[in-house]
PDB file of N, CA and C in Angstrom:
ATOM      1  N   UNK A   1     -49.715 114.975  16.731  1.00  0.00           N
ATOM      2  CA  UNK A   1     -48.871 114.621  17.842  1.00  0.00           C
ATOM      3  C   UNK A   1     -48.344 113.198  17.620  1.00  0.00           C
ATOM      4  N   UNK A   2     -47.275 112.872  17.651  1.00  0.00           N
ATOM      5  CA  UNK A   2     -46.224 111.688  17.425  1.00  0.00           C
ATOM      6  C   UNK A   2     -46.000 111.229  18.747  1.00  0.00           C
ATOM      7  N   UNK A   3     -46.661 109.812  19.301  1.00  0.00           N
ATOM      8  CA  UNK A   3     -46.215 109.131  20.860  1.00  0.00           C
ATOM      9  C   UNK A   3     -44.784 108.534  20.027  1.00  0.00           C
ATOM     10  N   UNK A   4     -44.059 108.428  20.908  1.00  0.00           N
ATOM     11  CA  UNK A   4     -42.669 107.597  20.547  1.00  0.00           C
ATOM     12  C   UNK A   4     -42.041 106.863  22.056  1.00  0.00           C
ATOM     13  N   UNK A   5     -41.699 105.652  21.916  1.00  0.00           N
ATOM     14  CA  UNK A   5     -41.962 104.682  22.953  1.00  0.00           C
ATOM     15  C   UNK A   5     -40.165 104.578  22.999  1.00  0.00           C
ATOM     16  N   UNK A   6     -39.560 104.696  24.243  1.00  0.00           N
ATOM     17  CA  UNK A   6     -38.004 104.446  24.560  1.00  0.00           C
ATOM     18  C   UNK A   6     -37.532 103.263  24.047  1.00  0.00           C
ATOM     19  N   UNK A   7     -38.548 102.251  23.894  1.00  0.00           N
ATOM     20  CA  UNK A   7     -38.146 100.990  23.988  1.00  0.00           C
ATOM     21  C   UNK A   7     -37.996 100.537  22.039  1.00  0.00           C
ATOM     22  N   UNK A   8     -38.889 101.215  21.647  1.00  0.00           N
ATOM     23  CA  UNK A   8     -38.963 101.237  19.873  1.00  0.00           C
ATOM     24  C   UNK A   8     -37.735 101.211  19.364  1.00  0.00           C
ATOM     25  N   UNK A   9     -37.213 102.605  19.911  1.00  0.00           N
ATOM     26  CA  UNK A   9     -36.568 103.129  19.185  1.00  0.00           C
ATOM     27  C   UNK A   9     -35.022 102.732  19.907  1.00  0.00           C
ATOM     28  N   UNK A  10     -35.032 101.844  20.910  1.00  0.00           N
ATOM     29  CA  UNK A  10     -33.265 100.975  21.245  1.00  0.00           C
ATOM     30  C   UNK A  10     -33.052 100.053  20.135  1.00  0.00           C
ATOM     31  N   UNK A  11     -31.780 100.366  20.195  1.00  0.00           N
ATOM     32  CA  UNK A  11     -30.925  99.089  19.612  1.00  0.00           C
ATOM     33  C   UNK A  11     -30.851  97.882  20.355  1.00  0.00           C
ATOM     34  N   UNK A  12     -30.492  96.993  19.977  1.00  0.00           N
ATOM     35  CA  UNK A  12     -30.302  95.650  20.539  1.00  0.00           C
ATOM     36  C   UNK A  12     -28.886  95.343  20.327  1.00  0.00           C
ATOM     37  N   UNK A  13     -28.468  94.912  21.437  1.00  0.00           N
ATOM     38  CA  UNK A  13     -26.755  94.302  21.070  1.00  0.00           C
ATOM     39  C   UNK A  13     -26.811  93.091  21.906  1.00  0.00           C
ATOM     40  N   UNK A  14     -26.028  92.194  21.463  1.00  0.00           N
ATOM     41  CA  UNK A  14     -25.436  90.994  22.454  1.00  0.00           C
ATOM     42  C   UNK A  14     -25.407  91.546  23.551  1.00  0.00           C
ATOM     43  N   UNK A  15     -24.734  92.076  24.232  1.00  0.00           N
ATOM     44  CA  UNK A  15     -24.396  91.916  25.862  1.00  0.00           C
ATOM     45  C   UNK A  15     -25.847  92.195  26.407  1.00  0.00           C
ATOM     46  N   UNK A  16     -27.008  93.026  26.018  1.00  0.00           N
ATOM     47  CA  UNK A  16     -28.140  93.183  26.446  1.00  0.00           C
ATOM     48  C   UNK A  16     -28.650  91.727  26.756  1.00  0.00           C
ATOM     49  N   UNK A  17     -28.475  90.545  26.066  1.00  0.00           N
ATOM     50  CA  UNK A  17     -29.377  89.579  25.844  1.00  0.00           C
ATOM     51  C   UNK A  17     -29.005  88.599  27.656  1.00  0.00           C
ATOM     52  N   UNK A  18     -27.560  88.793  27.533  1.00  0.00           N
ATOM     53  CA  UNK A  18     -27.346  88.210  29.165  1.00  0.00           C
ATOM     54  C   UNK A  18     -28.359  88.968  30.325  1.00  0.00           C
ATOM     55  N   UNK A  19     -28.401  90.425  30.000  1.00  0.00           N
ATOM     56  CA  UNK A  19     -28.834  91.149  31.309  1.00  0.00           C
ATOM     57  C   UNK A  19     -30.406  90.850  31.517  1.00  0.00           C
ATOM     58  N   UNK A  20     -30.904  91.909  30.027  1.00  0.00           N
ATOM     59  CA  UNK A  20     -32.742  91.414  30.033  1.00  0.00           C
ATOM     60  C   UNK A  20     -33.881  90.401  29.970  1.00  0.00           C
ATOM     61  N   UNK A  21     -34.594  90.535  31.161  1.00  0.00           N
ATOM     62  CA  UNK A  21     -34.983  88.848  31.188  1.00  0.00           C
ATOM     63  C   UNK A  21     -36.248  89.090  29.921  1.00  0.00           C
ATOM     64  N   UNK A  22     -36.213  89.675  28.442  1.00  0.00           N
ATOM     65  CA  UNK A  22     -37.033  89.337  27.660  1.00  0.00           C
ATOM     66  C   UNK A  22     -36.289  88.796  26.139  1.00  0.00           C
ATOM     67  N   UNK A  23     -34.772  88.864  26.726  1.00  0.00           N
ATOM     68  CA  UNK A  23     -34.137  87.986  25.372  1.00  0.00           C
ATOM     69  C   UNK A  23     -33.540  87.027  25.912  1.00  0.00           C
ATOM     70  N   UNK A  24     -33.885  85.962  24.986  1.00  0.00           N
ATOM     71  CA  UNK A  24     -33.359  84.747  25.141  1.00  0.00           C
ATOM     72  C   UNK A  24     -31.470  84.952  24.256  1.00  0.00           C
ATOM     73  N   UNK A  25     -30.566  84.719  24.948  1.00  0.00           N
ATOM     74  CA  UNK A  25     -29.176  84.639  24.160  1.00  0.00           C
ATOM     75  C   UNK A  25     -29.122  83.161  23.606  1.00  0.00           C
ATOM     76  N   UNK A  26     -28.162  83.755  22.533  1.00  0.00           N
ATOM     77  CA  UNK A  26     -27.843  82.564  21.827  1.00  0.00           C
ATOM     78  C   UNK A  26     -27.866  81.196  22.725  1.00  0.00           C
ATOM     79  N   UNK A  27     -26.803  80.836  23.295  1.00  0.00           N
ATOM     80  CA  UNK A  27     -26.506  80.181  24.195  1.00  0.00           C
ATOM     81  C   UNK A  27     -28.222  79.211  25.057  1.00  0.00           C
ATOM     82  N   UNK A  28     -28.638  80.348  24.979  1.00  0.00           N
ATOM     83  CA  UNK A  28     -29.834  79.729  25.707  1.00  0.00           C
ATOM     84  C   UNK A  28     -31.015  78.844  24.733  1.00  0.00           C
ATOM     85  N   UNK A  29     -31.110  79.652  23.469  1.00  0.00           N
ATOM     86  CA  UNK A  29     -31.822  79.268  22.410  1.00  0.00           C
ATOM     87  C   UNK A  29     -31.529  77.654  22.361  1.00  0.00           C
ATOM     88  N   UNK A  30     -29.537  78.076  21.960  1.00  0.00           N
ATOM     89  CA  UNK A  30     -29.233  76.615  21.562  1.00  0.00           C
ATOM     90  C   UNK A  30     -29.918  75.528  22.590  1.00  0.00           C
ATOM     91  N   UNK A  31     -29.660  75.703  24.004  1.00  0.00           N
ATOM     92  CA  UNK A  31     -29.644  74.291  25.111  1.00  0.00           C
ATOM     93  C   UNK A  31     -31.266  74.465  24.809  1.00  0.00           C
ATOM     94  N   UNK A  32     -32.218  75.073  24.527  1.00  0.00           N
ATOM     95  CA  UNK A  32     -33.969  74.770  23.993  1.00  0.00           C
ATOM     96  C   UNK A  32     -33.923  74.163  23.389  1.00  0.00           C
ATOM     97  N   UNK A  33     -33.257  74.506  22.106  1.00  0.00           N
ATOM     98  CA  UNK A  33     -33.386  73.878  20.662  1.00  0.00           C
ATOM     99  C   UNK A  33     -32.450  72.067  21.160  1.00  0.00           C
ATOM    100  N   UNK A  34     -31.839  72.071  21.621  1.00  0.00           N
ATOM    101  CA  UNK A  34     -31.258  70.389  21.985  1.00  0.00           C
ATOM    102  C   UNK A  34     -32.021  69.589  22.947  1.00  0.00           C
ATOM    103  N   UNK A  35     -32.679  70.493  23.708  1.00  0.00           N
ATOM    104  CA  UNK A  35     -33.605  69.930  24.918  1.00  0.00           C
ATOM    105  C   UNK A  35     -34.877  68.818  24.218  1.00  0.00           C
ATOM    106  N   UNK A  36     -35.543  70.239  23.019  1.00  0.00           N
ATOM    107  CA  UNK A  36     -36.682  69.419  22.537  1.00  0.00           C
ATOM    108  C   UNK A  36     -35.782  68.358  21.354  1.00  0.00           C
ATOM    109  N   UNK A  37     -34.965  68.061  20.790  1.00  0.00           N
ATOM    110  CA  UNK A  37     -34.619  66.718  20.204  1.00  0.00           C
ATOM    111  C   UNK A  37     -34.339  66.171  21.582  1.00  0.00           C
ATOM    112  N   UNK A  38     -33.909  66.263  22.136  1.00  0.00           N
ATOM    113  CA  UNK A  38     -33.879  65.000  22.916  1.00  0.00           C
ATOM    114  C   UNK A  38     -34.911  64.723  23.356  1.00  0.00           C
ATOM    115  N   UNK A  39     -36.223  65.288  23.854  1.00  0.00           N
ATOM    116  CA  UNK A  39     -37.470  64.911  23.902  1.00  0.00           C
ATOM    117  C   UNK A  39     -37.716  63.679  22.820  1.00  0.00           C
ATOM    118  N   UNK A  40     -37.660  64.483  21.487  1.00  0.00           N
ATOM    119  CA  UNK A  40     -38.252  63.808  20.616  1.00  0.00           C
ATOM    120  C   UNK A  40     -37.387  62.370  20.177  1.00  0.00           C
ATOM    121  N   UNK A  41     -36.211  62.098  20.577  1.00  0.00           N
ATOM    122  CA  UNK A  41     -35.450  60.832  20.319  1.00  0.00           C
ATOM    123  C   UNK A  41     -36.003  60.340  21.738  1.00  0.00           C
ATOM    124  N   UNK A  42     -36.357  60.523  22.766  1.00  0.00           N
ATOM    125  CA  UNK A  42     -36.935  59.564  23.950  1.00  0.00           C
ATOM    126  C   UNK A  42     -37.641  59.063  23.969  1.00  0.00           C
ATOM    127  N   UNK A  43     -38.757  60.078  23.158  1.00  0.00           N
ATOM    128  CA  UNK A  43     -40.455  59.401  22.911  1.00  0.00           C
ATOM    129  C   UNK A  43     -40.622  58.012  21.771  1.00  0.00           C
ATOM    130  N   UNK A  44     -39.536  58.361  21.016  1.00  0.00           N
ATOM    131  CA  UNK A  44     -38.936  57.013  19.621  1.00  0.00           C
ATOM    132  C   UNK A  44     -39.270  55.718  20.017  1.00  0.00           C
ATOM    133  N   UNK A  45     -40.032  55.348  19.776  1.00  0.00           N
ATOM    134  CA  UNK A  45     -40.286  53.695  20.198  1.00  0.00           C
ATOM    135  C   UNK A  45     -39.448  53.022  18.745  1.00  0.00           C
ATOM    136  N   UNK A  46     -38.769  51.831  19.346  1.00  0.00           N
ATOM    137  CA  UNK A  46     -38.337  51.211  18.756  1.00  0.00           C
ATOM    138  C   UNK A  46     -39.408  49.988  18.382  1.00  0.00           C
ATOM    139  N   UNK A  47     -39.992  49.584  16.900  1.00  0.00           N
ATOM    140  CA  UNK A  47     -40.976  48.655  16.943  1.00  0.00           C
ATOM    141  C   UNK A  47     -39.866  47.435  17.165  1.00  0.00           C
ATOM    142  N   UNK A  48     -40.810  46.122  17.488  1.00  0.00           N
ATOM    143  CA  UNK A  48     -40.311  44.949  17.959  1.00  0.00           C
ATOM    144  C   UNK A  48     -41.346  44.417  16.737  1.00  0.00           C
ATOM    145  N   UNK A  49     -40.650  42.633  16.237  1.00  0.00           N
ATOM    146  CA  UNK A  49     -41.353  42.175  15.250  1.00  0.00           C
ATOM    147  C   UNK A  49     -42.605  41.675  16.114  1.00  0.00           C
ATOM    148  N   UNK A  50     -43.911  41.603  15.356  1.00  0.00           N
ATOM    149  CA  UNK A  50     -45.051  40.708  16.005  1.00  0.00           C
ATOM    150  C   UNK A  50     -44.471  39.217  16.591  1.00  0.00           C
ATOM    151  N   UNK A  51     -44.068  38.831  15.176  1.00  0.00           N
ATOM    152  CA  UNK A  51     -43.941  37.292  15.732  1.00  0.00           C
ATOM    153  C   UNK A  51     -42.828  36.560  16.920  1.00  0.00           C
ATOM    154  N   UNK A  52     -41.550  37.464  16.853  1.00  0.00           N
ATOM    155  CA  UNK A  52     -40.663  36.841  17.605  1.00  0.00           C
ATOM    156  C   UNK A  52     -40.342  37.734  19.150  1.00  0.00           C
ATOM    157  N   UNK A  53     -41.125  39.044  18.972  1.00  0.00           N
ATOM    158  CA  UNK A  53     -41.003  40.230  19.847  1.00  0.00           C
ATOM    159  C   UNK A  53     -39.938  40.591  20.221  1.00  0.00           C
ATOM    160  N   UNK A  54     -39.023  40.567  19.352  1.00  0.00           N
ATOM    161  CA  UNK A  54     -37.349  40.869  19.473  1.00  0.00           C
ATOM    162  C   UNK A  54     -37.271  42.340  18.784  1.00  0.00           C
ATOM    163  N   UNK A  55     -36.417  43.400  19.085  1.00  0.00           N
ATOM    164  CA  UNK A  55     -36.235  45.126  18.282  1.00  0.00           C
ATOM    165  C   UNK A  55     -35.754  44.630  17.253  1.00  0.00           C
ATOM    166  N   UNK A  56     -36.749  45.454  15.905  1.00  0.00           N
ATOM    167  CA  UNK A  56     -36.374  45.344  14.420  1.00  0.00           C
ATOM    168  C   UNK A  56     -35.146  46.030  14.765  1.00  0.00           C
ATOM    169  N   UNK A  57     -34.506  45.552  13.043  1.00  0.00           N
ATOM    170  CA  UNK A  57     -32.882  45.862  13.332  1.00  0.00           C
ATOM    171  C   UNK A  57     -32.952  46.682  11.709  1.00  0.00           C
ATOM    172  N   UNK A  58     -33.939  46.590  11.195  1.00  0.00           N
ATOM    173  CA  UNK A  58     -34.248  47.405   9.647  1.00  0.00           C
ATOM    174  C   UNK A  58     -33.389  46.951   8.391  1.00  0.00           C
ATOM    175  N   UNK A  59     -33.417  45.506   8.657  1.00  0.00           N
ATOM    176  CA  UNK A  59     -32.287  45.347   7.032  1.00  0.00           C
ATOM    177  C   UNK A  59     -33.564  45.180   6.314  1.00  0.00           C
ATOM    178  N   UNK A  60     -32.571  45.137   4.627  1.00  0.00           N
ATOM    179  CA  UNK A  60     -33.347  44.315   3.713  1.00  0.00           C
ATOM    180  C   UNK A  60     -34.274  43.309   3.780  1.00  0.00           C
ATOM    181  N   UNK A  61     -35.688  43.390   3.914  1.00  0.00           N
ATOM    182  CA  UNK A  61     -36.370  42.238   3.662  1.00  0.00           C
ATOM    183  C   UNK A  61     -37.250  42.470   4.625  1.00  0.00           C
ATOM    184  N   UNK A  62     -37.275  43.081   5.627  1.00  0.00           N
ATOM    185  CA  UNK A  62     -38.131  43.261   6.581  1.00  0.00           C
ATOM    186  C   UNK A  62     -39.763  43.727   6.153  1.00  0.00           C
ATOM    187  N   UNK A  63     -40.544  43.268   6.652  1.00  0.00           N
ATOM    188  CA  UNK A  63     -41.955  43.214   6.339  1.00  0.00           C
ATOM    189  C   UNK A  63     -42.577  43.967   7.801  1.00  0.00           C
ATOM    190  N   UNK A  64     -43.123  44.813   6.579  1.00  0.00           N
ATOM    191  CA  UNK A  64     -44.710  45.169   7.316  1.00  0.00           C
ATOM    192  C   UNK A  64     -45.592  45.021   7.219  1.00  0.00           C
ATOM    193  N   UNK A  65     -46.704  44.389   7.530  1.00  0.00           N
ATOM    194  CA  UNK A  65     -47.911  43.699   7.382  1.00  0.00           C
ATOM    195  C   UNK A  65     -48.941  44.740   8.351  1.00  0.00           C
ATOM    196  N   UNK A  66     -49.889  45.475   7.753  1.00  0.00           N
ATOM    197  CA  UNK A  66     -50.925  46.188   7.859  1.00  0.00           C
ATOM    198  C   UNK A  66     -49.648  47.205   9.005  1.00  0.00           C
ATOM    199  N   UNK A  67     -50.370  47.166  10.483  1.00  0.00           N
ATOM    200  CA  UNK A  67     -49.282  48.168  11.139  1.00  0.00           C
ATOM    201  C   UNK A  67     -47.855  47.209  12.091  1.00  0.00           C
ATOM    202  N   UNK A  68     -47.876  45.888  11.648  1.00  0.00           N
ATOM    203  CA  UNK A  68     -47.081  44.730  12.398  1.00  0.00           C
ATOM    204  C   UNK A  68     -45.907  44.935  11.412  1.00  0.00           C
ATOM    205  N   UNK A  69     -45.152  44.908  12.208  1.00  0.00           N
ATOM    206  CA  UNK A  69     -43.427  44.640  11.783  1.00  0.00           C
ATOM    207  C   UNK A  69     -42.891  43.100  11.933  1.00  0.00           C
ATOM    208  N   UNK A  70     -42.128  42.248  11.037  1.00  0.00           N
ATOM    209  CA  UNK A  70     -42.478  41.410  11.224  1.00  0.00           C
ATOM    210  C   UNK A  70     -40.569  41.230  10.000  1.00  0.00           C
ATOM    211  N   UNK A  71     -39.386  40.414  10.850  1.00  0.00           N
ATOM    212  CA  UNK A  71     -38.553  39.910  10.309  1.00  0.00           C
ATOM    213  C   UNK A  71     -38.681  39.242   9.202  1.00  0.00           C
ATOM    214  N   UNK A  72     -37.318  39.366   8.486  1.00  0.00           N
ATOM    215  CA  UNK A  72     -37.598  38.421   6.930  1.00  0.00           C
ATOM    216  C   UNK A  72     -37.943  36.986   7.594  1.00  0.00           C
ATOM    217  N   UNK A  73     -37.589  36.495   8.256  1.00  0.00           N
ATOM    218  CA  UNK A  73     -37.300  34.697   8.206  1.00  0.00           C
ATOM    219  C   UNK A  73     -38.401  34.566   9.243  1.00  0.00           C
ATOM    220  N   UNK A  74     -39.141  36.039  10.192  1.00  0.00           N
ATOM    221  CA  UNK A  74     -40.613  35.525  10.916  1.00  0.00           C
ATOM    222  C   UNK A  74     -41.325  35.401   9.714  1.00  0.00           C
ATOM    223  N   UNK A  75     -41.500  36.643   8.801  1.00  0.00           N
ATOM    224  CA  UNK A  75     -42.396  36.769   8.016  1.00  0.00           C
ATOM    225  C   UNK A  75     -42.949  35.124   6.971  1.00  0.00           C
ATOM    226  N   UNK A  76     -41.794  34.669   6.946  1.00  0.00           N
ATOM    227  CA  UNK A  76     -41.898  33.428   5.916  1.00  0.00           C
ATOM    228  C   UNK A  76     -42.495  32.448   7.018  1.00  0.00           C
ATOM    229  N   UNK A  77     -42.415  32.146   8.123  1.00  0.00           N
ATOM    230  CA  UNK A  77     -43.357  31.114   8.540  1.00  0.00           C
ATOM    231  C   UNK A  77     -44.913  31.675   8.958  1.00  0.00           C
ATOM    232  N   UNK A  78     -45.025  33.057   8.666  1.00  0.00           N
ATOM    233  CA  UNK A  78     -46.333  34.009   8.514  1.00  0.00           C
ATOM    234  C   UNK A  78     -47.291  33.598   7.916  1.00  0.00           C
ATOM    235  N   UNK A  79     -46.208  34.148   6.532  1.00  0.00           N
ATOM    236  CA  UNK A  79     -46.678  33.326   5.162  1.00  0.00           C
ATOM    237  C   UNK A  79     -47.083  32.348   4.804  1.00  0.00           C
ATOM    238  N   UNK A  80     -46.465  31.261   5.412  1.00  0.00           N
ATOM    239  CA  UNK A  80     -46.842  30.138   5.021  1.00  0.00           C
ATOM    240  C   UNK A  80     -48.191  29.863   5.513  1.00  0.00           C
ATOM    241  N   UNK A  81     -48.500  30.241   6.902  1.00  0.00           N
ATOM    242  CA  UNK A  81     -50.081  30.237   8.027  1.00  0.00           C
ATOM    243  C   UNK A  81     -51.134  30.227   7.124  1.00  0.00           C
ATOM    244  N   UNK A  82     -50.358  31.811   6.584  1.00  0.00           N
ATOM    245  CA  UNK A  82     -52.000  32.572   5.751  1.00  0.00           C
ATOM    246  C   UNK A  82     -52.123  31.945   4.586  1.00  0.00           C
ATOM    247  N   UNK A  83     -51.177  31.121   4.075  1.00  0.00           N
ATOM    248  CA  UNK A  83     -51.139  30.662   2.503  1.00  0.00           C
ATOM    249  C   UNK A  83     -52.348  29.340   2.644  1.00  0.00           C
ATOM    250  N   UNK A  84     -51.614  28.868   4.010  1.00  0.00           N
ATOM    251  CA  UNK A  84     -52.321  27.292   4.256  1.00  0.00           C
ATOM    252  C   UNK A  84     -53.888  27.351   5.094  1.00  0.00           C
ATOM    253  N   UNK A  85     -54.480  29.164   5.796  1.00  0.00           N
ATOM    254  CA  UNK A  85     -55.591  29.071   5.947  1.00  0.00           C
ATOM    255  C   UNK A  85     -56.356  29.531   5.105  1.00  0.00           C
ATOM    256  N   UNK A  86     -56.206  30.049   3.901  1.00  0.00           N
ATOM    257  CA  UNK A  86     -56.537  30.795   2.403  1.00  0.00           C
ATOM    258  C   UNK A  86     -57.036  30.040   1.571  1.00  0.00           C
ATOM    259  N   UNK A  87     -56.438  28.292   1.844  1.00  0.00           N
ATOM    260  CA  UNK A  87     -56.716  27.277   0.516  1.00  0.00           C
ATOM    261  C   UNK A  87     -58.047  26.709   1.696  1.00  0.00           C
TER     262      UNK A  87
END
């Protein structure tokens, strides 16, 4: 004996996806799929340098020191601290 289920054996078409509340339509997927990036660009912390607490701006030269962010021109009077409590 063969059970065979109505629902197996339908096709699926677009216009179904507006009516049945178990498909998500395109349309809907997309505004999910944009919802969670924008989650994830909100949660984005922008680091600030240790020393001057101003938002890194990410050029050339920028230092990270263990998990501290830290400008080219903070970093050099940093440097100099640790150079001069080292000797």
């Amino acid at each position: 004996m063969m059970i065979t289920h109505s629902s197996l054996s339908h096709v699926h078409n677009d216009s179904e996806e507006e009516h049945h509340p178990h498909f998500l339509g395109t349309i809907e997927k997309k505004h999910l799929r944009e919802q969670k990036i924008t989650q994830k660009k909100i949660s984005f912390c922008i680091p600030r340098c240790h020393a001057c607490k101003t938002e890194m701006q990410f050029t050339e030269g920028e230092v990270i020191y263990g998990e501290r962010w830290y400008h080219s021109s903070c970093w050099k009077d940093i440097e100099e601290v640790i150079e001069l409590a080292s000797h």
